[in-house]
C-alpha atoms as a PDB file:
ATOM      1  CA  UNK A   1     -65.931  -2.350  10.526  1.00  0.00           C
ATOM      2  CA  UNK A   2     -62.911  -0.047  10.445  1.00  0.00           C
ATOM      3  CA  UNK A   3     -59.689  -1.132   9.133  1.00  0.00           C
ATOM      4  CA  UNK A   4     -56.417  -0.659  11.866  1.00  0.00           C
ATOM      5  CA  UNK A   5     -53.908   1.743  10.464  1.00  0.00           C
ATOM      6  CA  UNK A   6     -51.064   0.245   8.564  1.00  0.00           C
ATOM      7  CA  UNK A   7     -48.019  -0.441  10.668  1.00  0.00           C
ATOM      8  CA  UNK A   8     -44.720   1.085   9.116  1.00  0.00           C
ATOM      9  CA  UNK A   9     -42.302  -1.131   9.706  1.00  0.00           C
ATOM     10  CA  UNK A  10     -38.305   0.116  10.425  1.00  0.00           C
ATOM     11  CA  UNK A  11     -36.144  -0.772   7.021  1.00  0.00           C
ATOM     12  CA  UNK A  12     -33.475  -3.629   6.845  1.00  0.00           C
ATOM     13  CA  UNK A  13     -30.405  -1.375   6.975  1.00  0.00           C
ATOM     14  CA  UNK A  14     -28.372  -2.167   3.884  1.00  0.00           C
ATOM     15  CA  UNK A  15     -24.932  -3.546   3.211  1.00  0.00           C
ATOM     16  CA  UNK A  16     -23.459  -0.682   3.104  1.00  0.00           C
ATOM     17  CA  UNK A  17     -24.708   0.893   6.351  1.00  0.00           C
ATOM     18  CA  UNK A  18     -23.763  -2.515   8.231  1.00  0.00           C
ATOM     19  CA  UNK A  19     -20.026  -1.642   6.556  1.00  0.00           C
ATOM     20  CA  UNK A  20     -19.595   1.567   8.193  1.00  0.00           C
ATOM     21  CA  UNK A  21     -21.045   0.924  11.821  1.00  0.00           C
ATOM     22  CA  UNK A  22     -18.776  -2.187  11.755  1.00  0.00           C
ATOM     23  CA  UNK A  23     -15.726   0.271  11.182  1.00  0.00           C
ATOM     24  CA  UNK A  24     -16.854   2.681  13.262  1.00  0.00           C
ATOM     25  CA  UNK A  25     -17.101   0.174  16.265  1.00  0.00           C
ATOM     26  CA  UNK A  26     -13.312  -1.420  14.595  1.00  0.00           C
ATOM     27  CA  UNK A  27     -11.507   0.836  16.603  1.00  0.00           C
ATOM     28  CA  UNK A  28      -8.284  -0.170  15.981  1.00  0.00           C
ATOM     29  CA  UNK A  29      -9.019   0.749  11.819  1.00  0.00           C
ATOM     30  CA  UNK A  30      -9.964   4.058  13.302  1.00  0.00           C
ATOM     31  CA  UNK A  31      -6.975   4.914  14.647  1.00  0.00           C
ATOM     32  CA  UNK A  32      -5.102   3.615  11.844  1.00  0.00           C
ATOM     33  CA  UNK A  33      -7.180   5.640   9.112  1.00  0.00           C
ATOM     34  CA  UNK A  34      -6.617   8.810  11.267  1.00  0.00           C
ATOM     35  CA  UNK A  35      -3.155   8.024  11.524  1.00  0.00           C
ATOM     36  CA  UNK A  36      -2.729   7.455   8.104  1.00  0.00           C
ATOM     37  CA  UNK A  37      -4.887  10.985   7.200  1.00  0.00           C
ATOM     38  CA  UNK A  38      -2.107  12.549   9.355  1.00  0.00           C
ATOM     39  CA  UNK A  39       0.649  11.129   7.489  1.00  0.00           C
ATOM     40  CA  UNK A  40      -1.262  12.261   3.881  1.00  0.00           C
ATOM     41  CA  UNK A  41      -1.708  15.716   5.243  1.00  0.00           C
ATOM     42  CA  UNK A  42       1.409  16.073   6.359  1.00  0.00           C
ATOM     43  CA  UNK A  43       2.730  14.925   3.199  1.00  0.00           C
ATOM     44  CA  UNK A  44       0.276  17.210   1.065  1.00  0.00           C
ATOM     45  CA  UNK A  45       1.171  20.217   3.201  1.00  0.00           C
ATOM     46  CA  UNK A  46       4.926  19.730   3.805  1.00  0.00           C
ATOM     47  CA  UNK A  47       5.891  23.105   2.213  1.00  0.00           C
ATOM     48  CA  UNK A  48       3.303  24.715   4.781  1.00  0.00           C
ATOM     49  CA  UNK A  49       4.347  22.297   7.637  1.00  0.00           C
ATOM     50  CA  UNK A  50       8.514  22.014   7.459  1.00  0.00           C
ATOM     51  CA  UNK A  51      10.077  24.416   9.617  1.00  0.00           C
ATOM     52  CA  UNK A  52      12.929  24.736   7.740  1.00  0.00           C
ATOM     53  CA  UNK A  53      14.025  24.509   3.922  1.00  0.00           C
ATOM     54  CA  UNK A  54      15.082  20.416   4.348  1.00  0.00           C
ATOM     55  CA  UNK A  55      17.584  20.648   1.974  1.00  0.00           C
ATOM     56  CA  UNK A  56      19.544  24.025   3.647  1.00  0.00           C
ATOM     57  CA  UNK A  57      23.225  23.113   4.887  1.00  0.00           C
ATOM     58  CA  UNK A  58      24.201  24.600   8.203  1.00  0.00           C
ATOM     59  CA  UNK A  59      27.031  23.746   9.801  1.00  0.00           C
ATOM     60  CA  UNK A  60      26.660  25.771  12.599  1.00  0.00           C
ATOM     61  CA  UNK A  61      24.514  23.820  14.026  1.00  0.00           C
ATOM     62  CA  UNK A  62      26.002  20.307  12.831  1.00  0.00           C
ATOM     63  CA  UNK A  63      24.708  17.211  14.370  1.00  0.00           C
ATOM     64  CA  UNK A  64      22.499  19.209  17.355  1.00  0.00           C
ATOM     65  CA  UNK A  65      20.214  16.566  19.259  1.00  0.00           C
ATOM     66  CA  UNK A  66      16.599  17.555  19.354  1.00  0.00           C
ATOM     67  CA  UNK A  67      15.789  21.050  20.863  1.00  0.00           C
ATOM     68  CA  UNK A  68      13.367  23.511  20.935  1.00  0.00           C
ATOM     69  CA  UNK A  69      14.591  25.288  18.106  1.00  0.00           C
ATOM     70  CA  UNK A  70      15.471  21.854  16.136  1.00  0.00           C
ATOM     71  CA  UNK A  71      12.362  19.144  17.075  1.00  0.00           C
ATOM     72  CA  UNK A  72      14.162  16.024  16.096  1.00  0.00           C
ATOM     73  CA  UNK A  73      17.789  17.899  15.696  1.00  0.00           C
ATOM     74  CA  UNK A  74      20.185  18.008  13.023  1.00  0.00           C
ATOM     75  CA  UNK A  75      21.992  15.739  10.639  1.00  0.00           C
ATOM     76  CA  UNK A  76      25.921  15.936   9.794  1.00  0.00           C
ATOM     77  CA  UNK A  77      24.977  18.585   6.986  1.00  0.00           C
ATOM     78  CA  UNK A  78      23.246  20.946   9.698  1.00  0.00           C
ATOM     79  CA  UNK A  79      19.871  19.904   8.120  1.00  0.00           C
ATOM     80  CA  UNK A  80      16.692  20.116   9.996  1.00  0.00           C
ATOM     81  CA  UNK A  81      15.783  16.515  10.703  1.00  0.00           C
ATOM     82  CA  UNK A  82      12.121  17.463  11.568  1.00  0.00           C
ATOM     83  CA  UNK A  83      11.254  19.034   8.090  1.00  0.00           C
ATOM     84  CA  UNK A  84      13.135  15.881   6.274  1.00  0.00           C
ATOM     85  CA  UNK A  85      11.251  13.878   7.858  1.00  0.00           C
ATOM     86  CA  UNK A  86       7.695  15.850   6.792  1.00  0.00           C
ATOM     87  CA  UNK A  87       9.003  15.518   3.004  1.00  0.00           C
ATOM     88  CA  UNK A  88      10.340  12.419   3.440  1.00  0.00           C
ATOM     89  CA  UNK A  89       6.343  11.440   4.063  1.00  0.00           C
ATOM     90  CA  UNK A  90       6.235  12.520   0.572  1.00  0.00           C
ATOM     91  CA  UNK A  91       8.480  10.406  -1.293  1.00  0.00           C
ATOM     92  CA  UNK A  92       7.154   7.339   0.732  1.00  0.00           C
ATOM     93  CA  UNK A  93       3.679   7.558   0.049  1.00  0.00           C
ATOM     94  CA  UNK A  94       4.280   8.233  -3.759  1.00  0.00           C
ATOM     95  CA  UNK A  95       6.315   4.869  -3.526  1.00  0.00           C
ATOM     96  CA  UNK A  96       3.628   3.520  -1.689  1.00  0.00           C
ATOM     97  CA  UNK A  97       1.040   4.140  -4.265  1.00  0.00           C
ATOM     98  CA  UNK A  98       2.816   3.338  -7.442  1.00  0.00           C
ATOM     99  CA  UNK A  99       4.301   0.338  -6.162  1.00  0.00           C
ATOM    100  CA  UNK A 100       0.698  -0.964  -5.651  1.00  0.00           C
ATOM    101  CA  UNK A 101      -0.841   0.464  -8.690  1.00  0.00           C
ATOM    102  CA  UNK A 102       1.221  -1.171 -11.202  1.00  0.00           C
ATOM    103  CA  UNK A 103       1.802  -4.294  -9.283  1.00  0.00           C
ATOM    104  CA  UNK A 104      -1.861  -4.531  -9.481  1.00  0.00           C
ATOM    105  CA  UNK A 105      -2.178  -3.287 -12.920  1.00  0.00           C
ATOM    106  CA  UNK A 106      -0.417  -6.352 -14.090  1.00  0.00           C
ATOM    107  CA  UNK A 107      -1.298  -9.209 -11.917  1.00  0.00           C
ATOM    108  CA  UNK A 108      -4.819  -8.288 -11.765  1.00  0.00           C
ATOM    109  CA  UNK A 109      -5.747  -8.625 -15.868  1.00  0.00           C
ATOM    110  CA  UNK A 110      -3.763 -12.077 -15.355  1.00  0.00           C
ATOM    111  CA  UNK A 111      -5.602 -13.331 -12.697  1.00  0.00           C
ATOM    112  CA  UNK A 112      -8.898 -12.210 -14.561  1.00  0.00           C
ATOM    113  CA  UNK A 113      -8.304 -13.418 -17.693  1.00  0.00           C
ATOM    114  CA  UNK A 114      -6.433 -16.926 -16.131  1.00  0.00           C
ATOM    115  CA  UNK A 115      -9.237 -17.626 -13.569  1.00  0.00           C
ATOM    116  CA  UNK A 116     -11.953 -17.096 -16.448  1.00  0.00           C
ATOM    117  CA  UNK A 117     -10.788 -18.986 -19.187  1.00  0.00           C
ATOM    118  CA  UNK A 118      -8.885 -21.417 -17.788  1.00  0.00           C
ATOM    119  CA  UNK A 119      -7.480 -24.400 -19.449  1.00  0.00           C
ATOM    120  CA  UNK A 120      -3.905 -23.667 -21.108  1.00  0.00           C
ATOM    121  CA  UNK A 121      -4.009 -19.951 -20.921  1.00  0.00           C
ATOM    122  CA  UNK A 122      -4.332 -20.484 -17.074  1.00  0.00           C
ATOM    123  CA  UNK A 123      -1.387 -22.986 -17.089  1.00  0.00           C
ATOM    124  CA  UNK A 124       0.693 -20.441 -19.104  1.00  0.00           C
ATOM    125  CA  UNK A 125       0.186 -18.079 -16.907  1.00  0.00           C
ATOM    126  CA  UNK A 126       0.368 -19.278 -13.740  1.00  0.00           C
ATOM    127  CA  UNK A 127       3.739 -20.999 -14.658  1.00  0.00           C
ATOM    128  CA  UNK A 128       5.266 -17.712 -15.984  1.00  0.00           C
ATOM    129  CA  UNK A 129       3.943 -16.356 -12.616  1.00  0.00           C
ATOM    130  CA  UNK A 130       5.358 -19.278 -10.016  1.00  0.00           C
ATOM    131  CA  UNK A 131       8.600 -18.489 -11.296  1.00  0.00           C
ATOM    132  CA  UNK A 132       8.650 -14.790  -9.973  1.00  0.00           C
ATOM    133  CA  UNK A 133       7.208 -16.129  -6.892  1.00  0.00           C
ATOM    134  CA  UNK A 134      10.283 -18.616  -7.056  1.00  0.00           C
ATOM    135  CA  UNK A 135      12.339 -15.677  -5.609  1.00  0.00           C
ATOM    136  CA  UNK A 136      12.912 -14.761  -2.144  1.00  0.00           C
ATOM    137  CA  UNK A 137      10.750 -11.560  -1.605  1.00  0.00           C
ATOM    138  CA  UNK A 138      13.918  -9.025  -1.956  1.00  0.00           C
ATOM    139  CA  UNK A 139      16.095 -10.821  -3.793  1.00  0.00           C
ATOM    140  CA  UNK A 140      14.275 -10.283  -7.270  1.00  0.00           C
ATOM    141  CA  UNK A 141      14.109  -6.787  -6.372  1.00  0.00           C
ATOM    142  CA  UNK A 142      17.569  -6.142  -5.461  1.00  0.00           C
ATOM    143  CA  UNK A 143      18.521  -8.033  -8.821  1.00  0.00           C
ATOM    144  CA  UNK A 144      16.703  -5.737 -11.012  1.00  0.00           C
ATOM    145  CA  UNK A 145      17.286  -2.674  -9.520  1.00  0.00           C
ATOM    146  CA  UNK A 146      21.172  -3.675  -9.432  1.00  0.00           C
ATOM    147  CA  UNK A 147      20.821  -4.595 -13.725  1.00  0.00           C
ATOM    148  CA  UNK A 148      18.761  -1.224 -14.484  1.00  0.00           C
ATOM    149  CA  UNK A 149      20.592   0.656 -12.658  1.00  0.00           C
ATOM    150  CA  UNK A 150      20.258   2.502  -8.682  1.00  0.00           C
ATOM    151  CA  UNK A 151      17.575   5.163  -8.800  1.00  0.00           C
ATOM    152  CA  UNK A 152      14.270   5.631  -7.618  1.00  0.00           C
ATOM    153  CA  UNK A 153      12.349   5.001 -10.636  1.00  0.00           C
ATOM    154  CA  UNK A 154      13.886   1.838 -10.688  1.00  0.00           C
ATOM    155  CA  UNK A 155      13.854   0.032  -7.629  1.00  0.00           C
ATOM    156  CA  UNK A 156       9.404   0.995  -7.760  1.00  0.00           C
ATOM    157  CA  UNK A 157       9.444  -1.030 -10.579  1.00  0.00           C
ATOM    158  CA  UNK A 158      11.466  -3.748  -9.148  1.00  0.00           C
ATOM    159  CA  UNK A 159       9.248  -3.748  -6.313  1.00  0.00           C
ATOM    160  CA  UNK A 160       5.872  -3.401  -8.254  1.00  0.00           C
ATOM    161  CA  UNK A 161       7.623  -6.730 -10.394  1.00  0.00           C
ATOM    162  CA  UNK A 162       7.845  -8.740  -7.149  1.00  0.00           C
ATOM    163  CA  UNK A 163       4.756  -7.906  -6.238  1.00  0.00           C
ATOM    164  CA  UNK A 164       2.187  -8.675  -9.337  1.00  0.00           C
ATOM    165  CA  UNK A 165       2.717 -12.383  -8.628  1.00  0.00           C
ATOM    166  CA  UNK A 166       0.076 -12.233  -5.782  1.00  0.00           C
ATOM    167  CA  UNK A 167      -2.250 -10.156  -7.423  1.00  0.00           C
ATOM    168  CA  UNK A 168      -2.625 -12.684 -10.109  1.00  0.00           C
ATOM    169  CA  UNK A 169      -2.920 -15.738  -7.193  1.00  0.00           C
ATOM    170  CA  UNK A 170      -5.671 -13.748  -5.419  1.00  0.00           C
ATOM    171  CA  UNK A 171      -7.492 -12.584  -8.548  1.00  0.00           C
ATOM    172  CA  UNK A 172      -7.296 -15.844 -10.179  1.00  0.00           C
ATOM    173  CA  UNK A 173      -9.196 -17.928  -7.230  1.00  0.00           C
ATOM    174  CA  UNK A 174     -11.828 -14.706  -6.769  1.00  0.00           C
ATOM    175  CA  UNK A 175     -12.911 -15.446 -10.433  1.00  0.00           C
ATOM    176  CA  UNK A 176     -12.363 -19.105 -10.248  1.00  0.00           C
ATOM    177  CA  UNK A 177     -15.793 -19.305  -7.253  1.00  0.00           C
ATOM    178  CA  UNK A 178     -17.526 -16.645  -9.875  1.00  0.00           C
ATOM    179  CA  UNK A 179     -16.984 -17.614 -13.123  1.00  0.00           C
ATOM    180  CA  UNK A 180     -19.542 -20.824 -12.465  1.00  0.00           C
ATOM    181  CA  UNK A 181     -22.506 -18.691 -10.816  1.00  0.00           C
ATOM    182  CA  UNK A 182     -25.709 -18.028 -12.225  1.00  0.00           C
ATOM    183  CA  UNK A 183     -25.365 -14.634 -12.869  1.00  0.00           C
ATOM    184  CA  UNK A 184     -22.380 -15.031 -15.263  1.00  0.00           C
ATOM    185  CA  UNK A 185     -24.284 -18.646 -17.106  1.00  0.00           C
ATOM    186  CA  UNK A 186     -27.146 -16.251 -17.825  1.00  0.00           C
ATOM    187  CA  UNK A 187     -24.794 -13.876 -19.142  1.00  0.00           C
ATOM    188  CA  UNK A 188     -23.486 -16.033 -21.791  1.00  0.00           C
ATOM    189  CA  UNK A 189     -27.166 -17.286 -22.442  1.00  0.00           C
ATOM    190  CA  UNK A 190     -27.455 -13.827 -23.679  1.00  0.00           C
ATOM    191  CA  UNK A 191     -24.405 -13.730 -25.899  1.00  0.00           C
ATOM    192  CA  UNK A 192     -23.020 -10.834 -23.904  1.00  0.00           C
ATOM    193  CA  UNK A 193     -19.311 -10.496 -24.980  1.00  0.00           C
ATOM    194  CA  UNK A 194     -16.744 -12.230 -23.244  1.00  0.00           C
ATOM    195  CA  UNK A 195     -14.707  -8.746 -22.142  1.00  0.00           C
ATOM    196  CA  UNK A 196     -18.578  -7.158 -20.657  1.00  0.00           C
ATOM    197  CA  UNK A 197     -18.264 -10.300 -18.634  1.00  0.00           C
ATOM    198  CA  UNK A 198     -15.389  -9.936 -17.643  1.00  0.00           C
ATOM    199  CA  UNK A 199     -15.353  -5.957 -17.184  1.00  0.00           C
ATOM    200  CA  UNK A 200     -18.476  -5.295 -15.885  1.00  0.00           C
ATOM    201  CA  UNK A 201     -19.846  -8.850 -14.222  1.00  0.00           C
ATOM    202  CA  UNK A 202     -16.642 -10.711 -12.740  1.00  0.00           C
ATOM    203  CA  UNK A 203     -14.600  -7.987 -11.989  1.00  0.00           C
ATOM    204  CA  UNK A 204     -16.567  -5.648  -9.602  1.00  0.00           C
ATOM    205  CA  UNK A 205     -17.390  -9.092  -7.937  1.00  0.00           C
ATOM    206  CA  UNK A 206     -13.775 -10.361  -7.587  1.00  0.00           C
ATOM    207  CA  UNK A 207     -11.866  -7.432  -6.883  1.00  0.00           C
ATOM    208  CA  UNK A 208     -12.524  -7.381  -2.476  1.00  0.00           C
ATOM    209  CA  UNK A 209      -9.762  -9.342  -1.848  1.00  0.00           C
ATOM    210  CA  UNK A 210      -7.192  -7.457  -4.022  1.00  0.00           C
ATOM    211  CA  UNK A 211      -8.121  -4.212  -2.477  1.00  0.00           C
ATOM    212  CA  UNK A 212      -7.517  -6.034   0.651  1.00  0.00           C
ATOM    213  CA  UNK A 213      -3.741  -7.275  -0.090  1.00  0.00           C
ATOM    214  CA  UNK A 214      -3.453  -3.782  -1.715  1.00  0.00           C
ATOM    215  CA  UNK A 215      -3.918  -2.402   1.567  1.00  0.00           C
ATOM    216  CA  UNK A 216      -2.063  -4.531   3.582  1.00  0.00           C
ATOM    217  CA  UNK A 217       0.809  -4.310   0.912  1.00  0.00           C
ATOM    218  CA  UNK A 218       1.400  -0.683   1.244  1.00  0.00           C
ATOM    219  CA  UNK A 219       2.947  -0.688   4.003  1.00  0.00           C
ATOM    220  CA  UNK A 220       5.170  -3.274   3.419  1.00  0.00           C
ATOM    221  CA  UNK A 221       6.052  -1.734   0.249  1.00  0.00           C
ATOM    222  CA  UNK A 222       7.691   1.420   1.564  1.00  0.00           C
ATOM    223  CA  UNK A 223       9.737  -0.660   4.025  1.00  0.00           C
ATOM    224  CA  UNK A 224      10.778  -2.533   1.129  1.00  0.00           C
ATOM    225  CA  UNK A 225      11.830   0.362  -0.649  1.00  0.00           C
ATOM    226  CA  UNK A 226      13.757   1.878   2.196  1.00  0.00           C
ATOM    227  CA  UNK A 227      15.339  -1.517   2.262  1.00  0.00           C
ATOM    228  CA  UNK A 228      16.976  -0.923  -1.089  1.00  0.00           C
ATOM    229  CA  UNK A 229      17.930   2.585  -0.678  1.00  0.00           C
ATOM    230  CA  UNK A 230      19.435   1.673   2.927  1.00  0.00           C
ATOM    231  CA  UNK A 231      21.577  -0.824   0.996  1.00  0.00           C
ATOM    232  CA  UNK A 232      22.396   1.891  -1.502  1.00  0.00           C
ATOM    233  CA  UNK A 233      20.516   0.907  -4.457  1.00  0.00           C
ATOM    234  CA  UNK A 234      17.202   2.938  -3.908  1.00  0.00           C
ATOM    235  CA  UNK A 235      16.539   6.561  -3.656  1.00  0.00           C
ATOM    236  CA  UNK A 236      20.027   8.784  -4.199  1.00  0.00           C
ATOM    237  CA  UNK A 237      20.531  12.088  -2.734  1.00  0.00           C
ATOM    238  CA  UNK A 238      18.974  14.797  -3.139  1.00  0.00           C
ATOM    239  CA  UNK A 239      16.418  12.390  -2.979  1.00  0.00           C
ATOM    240  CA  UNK A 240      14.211  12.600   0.756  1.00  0.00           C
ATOM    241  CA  UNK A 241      13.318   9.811   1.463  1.00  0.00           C
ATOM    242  CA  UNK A 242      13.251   7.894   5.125  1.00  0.00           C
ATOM    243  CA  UNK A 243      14.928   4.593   4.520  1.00  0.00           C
ATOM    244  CA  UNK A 244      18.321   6.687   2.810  1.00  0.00           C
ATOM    245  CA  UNK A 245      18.040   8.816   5.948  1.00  0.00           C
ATOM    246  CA  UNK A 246      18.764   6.022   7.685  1.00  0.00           C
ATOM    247  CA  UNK A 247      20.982   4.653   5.538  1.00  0.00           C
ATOM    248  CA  UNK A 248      23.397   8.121   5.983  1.00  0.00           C
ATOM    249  CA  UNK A 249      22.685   8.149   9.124  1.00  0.00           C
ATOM    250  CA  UNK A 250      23.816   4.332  10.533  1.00  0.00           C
ATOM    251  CA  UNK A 251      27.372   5.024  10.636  1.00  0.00           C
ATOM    252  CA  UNK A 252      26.964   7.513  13.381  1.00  0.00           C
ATOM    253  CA  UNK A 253      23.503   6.102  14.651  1.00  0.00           C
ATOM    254  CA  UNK A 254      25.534   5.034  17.688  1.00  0.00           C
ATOM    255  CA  UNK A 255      26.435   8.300  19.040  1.00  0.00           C
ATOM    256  CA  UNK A 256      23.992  10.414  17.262  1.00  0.00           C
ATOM    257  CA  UNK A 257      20.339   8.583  17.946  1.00  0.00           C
ATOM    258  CA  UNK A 258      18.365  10.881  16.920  1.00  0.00           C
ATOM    259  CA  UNK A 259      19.296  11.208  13.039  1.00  0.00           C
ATOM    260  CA  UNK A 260      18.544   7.492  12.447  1.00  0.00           C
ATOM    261  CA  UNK A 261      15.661   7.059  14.861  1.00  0.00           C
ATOM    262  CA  UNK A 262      13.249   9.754  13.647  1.00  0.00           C
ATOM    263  CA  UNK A 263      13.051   8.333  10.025  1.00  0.00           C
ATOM    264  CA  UNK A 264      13.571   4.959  11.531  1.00  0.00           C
ATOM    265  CA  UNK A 265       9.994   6.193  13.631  1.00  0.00           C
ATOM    266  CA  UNK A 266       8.151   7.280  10.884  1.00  0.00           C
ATOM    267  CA  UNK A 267       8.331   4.110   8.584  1.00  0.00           C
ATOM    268  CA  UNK A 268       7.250   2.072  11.436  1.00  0.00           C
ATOM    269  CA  UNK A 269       3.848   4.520  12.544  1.00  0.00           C
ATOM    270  CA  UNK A 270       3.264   4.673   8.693  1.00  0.00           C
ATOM    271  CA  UNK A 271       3.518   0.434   8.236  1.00  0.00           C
ATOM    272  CA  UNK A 272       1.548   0.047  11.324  1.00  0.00           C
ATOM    273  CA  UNK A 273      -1.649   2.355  10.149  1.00  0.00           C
ATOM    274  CA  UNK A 274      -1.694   1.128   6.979  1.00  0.00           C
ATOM    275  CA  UNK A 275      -1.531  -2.652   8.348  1.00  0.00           C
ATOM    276  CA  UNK A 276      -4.525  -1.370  11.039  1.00  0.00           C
ATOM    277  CA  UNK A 277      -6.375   0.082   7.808  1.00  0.00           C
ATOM    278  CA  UNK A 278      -5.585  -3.406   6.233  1.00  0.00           C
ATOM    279  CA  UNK A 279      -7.087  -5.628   9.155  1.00  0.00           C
ATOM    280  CA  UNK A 280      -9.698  -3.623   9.451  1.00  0.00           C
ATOM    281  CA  UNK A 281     -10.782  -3.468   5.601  1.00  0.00           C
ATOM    282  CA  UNK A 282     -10.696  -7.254   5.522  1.00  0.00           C
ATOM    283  CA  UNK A 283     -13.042  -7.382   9.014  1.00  0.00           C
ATOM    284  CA  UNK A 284     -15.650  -4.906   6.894  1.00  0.00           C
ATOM    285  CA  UNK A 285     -15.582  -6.508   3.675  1.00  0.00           C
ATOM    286  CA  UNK A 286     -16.486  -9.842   5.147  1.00  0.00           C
ATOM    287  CA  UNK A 287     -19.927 -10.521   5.949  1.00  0.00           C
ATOM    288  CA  UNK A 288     -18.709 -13.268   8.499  1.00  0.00           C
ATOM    289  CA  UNK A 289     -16.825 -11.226  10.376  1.00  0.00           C
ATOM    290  CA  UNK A 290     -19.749  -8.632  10.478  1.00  0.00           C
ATOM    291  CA  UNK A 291     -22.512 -11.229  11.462  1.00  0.00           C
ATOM    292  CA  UNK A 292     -23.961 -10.641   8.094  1.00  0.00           C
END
């Protein structure tokens, strides 16, 4: 009696295939992480991409409104608005990123080790955290940059201050549903050290929804920053960066559109693909929303 052939049956695709056809088929994260690719090329090839030197004075051509020869025109200096704009991208981004690294660099270790251990470290911590969320969400900002003084530098750090607070709120509650599975009680059965746990067991497992706020923070973070430099206690000149565009440009925004509106353009199409990127991170990352 001959045995049938054995029937090769088609592989459960894996997690991590089921995460990229869902953002494939998110087409709204699409456009926003090709939008946001434009923005970081244009920012890592500004030198290549800027028409003109954005810094070069020329009052010949003071205050021109967009043109063939000028894109998005000229500001009251006779500088090309166009290539200010490309190295603006620049300044933004870098804000962008630090902002979020080191707000997460501190909130995230206080989350971790609050969530895990609990008891009065977690009380401790959480209390010395409520009171920076006690602030409105610019007002802490705006005080610190105003004490240490207006620069760049310092209003990043002002920002990334304001912002750790969540990072600890999110992380905390992440470890708080992990700390209690299995995986980490067999763990300790095995006297593993308490930072391996936490390094190389809770973390990878807790760290989704930070990398979600991250994302959707990013964008907000660069509006917040040209929020303090269009008051005058961000970025100073020679400084390019969008919101002080703006800021030098409101007083004659009225008759002169176009040397507000361009920078004015950019931080929105730079919030909104990073918020698209955001949305669409939190869709992939969670099995409900994939069917999962």
């Amino acid at each position: 009696m001959s045995r049938s052939a054995p029937v090769n049956l088609p592989s459960a695709p894996t997690r991590g295939a089921l995460a990229v056809g869902f953002s494939v088929r998110n087409k709204l994260f699409v456009f926003g992480a090709g939008l946001f690719g434009l923005i970081l090329l244009t920012a890592l090839f500004a030198p290549w991409l800027a028409p003109y030197d954005p810094n070069a004075i020329n009052f010949a051509v003071k205050l021109d409104p967009p043109s063939w020869t000028h894109w998005m025109g000229t500001d009251d200096l006779g500088r090309d608005i166009l290539s200010r704009v490309i190295y603006g991208a620049r300044t933004s981004l870098i804000i962008g990123f630090n902002v979020i690294l080191i707000a997460m660099a501190i909130g995230v270790p206080i989350g971790l080790l609050s969530g895990y251990f609990g008891g009065r470290l977690d009380m401790v911590l959480m209390r010395v955290t409520d009171v920076f969320l006690a602030f409105p969400p610019l007002l802490l900002p705006i005080a610190i940059t105003a004490a240490l003084g207006p620069s760049l530098v310092n209003a990043m750090l002002a920002l990334a201050i304001s912002w750790f607070p969540w990072y600890a709120r999110i992380m905390r509650g992440a470890v708080m549903s992990i700390r209690s599975q299995l995986f980490v009680s067999a763990a300790r059965t095995m006297r593993i050290s308490q930072l391996k746990i936490l390094v190389r067991h809770i973390l990878p497992n807790a760290w989704t929804p930070a990398l979600v706020q991250a994302s959707m923070d990013f964008g907000y973070t660069i509006l917040a920053a040209a929020s303090l430099s269009f008051i005058g206690i961000g970025a100073k000149p020679p400084t390019i960066e969008w919101g002080l565009m703006v800021a030098l440009s409101r007083s004659k925004f009225l008759d002169f559109w176009w040397t507000a509106a361009f920078p004015g353009l950019a931080i929105f199409i730079t919030v909104l693909a990073v918020n698209l990127i955001g949305d669409g991170l939190r869709d992939i990352l969670d099995p409900r929303a994939r069917g999962v």
